[in-house]
Structure formats: C-alpha cells, structure tokens
C-alpha atoms as a PDB file:
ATOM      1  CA  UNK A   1     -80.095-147.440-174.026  1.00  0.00           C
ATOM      2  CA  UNK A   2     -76.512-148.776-174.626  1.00  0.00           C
ATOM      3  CA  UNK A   3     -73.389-147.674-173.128  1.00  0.00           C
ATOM      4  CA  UNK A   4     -69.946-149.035-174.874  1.00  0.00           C
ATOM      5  CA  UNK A   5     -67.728-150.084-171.933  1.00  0.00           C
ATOM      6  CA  UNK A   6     -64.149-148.563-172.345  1.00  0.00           C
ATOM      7  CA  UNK A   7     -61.860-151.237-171.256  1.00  0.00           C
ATOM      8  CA  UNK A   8     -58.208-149.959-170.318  1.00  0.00           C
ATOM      9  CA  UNK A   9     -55.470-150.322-172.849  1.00  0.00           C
ATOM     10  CA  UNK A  10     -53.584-153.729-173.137  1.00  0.00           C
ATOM     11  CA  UNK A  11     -49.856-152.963-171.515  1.00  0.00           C
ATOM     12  CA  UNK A  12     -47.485-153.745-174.309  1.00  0.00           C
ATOM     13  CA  UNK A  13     -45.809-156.019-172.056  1.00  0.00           C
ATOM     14  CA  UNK A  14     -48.766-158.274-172.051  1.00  0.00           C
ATOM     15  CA  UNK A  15     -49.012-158.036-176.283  1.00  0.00           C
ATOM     16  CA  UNK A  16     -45.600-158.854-176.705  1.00  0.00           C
ATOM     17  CA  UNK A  17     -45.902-162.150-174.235  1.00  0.00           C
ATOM     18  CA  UNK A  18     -49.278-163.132-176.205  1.00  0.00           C
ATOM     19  CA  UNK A  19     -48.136-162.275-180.103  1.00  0.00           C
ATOM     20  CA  UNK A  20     -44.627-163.088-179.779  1.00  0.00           C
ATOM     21  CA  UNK A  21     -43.300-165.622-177.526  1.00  0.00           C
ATOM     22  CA  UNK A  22     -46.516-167.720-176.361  1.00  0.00           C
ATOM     23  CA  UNK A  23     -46.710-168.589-180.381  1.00  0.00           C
ATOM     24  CA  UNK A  24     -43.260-169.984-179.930  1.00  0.00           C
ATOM     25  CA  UNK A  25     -44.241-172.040-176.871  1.00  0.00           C
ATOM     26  CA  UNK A  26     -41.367-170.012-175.155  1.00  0.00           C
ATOM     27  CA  UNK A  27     -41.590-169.535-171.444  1.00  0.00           C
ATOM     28  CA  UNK A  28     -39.861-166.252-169.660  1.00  0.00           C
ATOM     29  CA  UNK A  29     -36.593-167.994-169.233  1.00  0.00           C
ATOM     30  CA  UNK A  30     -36.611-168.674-172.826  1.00  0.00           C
ATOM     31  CA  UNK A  31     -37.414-165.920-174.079  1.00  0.00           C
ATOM     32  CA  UNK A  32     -35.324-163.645-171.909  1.00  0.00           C
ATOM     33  CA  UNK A  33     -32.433-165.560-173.374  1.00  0.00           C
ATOM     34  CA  UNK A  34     -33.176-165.351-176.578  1.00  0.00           C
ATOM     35  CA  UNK A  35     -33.073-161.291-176.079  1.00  0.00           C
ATOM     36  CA  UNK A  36     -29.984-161.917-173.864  1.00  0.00           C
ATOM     37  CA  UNK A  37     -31.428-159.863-170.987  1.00  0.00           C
ATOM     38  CA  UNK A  38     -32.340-160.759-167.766  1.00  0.00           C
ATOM     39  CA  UNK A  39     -35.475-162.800-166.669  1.00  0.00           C
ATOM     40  CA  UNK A  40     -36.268-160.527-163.945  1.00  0.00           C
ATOM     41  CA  UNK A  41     -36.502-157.509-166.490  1.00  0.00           C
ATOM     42  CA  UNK A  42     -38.777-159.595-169.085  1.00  0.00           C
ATOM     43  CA  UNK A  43     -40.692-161.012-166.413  1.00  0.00           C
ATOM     44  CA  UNK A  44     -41.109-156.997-165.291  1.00  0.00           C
ATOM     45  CA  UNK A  45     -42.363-155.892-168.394  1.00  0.00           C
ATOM     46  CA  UNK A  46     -44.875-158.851-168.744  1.00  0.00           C
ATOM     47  CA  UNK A  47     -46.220-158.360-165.299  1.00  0.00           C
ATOM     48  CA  UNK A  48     -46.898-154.475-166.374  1.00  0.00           C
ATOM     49  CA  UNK A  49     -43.569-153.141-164.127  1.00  0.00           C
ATOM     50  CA  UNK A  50     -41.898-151.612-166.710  1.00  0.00           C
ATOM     51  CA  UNK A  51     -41.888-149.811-170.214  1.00  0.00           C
ATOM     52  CA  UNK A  52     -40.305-151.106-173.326  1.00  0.00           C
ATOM     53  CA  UNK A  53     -37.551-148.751-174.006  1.00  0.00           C
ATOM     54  CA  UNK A  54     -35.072-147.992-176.408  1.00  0.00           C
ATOM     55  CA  UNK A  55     -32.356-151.068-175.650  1.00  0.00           C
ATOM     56  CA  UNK A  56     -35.844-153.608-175.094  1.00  0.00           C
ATOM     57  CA  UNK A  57     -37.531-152.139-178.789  1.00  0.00           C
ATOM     58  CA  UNK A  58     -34.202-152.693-180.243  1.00  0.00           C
ATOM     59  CA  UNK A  59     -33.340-156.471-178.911  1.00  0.00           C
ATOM     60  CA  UNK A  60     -37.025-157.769-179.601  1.00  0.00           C
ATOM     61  CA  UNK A  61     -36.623-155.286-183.535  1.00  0.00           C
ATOM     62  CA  UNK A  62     -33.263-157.696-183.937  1.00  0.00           C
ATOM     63  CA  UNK A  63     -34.509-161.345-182.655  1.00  0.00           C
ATOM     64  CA  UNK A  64     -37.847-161.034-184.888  1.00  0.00           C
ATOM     65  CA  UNK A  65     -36.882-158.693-187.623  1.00  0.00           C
ATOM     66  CA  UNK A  66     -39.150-156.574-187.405  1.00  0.00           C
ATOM     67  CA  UNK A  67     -38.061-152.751-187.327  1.00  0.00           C
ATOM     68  CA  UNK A  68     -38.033-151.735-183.032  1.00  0.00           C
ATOM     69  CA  UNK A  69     -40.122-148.873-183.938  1.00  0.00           C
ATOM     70  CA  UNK A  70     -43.032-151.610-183.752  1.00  0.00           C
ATOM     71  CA  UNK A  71     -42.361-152.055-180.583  1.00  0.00           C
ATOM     72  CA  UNK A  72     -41.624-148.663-179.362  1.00  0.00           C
ATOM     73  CA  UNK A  73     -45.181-147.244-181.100  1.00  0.00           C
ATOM     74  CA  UNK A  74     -46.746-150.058-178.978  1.00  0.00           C
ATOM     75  CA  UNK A  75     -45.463-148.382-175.790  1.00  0.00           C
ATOM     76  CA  UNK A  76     -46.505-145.175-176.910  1.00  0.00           C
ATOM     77  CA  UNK A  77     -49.878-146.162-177.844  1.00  0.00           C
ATOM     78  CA  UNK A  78     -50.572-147.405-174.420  1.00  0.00           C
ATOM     79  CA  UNK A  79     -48.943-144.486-172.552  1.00  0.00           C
ATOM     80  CA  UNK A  80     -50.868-141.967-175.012  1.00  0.00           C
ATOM     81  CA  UNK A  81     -54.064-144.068-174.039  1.00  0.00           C
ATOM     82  CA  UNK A  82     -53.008-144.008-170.004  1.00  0.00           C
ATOM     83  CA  UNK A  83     -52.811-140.447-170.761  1.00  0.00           C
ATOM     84  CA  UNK A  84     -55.858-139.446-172.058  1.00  0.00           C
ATOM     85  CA  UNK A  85     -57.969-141.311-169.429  1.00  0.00           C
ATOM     86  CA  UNK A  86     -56.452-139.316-167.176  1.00  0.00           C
ATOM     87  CA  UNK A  87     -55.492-135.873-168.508  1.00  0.00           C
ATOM     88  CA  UNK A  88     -57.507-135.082-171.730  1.00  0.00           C
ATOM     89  CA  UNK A  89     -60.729-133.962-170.828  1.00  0.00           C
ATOM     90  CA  UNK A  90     -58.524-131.241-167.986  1.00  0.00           C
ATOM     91  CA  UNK A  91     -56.413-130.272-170.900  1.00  0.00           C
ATOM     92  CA  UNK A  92     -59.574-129.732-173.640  1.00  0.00           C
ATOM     93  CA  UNK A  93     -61.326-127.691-170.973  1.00  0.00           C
ATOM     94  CA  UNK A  94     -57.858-125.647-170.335  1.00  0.00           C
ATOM     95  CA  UNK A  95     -56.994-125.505-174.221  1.00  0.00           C
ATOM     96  CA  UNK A  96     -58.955-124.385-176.940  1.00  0.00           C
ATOM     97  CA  UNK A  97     -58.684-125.198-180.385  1.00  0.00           C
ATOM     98  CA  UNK A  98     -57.007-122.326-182.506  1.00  0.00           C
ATOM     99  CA  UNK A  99     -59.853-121.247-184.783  1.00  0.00           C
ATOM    100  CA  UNK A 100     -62.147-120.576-181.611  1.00  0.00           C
ATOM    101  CA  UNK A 101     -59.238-118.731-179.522  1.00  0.00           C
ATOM    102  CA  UNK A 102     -58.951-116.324-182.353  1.00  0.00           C
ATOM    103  CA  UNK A 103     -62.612-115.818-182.868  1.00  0.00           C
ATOM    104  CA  UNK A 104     -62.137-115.073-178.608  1.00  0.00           C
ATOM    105  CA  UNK A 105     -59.401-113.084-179.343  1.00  0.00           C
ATOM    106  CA  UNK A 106     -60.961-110.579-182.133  1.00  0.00           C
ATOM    107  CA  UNK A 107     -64.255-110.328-179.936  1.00  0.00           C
ATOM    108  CA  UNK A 108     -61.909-108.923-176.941  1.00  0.00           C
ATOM    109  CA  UNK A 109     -60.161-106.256-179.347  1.00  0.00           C
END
C-alpha cells in the first residue's frame, strides 16, 4: 500500500528568491536594490516573514516585466493552500454543496 506524502506549499518568498534573483546571481542586497526597497523587507519575505503585497507584486511586475498579478496569484496560491490544510475539511463538514441542501430541504417540507 502507498500513501502520497503531502508536502506543505512552497512560500512565495522562497519561489521568487529561487526563479528570479538566484538566476541572476543576485544576493539580497542586490536584489533589494534593484526593487528599491529595503533589505530587511526582502530578506523578510525570503525567510517566510511576510506576504507579497500589492506595492512588492507591483515593484518585482515592473523590474521583470512581467504583469504583478504573477506575483500576487503566487501569494494567493500559497495562502489558499495554508488554508485548506487547515480549514477545509471543518468547512465541507459545516457546508454542503447546493444540490444536496435542497434535496435536505424538500425532504423537511
């Protein structure tokens, strides 16, 4: 019998370091100036600290132009994933699709 290991998502943080700036050889400092932010807030996001938001999607979008929506679906991915380790199987047993809530619903009438 086989069991597929679920391995936790990759923080986006972590996918931007290895996709984007380790191919350039860049190291934080680098990099962070390239974005013109600080190295303190790259360094946050790499070390899983912090999100990618709007401002961050829209800097890294500019430098490699690429639209920031890239970068902001990454960060959603990963907190969708977060989220459904820890919430989805609560909310399924809670929530029930609408085709069997109605067939609940004309049983009760």
């Amino acid at each position: 019998m086989t069991t597929s290991q679920k391995y936790p998502p990759v923080h986006p943080g972590k996918t931007l370091w290895r996709k984007f700036f380790e191919p350039l050889n860049f190291n934080l400092e680098q990099a962070a100036n390239a974005l013109k932010i600080p190295t303190y807030q790259l360094q946050d996001l790499v070390d899983e600290k912090s999100k990618i938001d709007l401002e961050i999607a829209y800097r890294l979008g500019r430098y490699f132009q690429i639209e920031p929506e890239m970068f902001l679906n990454l960060q959603q991915r990963y907190d969708f994933e977060l989220w459904k380790d820890r919430q989805e199987s609560f909310v399924k047993r809670q929530v029930k699709p609408r085709s069997e809530a109605g067939k609940v619903n004309q049983v009760s009438q």
